[in-house]
Protein backbone atom coordinates (compact mmCIF):
# COMPACT_ATOMS: atom_id res chain seq x y z
CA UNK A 1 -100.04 -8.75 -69.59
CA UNK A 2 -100.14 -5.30 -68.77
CA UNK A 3 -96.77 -3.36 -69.14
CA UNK A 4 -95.64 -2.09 -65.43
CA UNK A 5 -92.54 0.46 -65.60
CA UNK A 6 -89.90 0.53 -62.81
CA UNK A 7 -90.69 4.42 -61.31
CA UNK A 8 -88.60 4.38 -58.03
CA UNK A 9 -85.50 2.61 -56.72
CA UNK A 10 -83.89 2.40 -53.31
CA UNK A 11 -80.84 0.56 -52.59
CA UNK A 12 -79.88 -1.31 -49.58
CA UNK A 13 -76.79 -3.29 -49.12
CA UNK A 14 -77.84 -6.51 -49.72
CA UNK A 15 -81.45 -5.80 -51.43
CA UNK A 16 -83.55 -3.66 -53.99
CA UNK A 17 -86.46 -2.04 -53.16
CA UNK A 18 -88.41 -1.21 -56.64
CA UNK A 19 -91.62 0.80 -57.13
CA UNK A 20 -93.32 0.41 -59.79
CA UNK A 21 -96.36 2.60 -61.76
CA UNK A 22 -99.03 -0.36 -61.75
CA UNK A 23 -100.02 -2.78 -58.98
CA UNK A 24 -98.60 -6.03 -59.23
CA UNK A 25 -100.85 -8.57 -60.15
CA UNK A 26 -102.11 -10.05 -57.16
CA UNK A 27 -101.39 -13.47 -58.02
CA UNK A 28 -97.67 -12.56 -57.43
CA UNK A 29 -95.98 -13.30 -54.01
CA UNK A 30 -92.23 -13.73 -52.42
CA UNK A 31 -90.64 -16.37 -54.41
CA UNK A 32 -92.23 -15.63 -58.13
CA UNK A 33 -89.85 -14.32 -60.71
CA UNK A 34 -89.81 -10.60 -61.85
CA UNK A 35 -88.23 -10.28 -65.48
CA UNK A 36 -86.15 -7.00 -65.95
CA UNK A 37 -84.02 -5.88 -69.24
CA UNK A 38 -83.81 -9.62 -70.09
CA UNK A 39 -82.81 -10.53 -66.39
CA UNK A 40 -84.98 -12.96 -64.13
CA UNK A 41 -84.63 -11.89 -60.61
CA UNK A 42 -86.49 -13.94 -57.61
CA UNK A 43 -88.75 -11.50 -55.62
CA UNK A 44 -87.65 -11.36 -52.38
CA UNK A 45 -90.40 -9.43 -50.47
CA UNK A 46 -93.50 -7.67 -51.03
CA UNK A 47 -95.45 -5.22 -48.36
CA UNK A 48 -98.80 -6.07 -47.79
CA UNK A 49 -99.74 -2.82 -47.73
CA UNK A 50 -98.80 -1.51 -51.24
CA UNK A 51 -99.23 -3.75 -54.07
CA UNK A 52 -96.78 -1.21 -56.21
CA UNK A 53 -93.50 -1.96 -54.30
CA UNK A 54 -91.17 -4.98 -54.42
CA UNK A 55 -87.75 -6.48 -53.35
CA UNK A 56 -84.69 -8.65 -55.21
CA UNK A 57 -81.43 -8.93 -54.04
CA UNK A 58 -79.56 -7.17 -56.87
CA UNK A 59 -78.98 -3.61 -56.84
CA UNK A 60 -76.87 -2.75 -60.05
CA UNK A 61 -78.57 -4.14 -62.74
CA UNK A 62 -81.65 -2.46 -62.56
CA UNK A 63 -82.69 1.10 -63.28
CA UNK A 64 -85.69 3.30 -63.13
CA UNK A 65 -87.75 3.70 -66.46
CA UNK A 66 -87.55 0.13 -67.29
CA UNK A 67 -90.18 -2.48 -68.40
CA UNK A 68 -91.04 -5.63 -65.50
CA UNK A 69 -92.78 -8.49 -66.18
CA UNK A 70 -93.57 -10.88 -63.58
CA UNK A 71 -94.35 -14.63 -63.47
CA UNK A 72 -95.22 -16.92 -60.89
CA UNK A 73 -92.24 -19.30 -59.90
């Protein structure tokens, strides 16, 4: 699979919005898994509109330049 790097980050109280520098493979929805610095996070929303931005509910353990792989739940 493609490598997709973590480019942007925005953090909310309770959620993460990440954008990344690839599109997400389409085959990946709310639910699937995103795998981050050896950390599986659920994905928690995904915009319709932009296939580069994503959600999980942690905020701290993720940081901008890093490597996310993602796999269908």
């Amino acid at each position: 699979m493609k490598e997709i790097k973590i480019i942007n980050k925005f953090s909310a109280p309770k959620s993460t919005v990440l954008i990344t520098d690839e599109e997400l493979p389409e085959e990946i929805w709310i639910g699937d898994k995103a795998k981050i610095n050896d950390i599986t996070f659920t994905i928690t929303g995904v915009p319709i509109s932009d296939r580069n931005t994503f959600m999980v509910n942690e905020t701290d353990k993720i940081n901008v330049g890093q490597i996310v792989e993602f796999y269908k739940a």
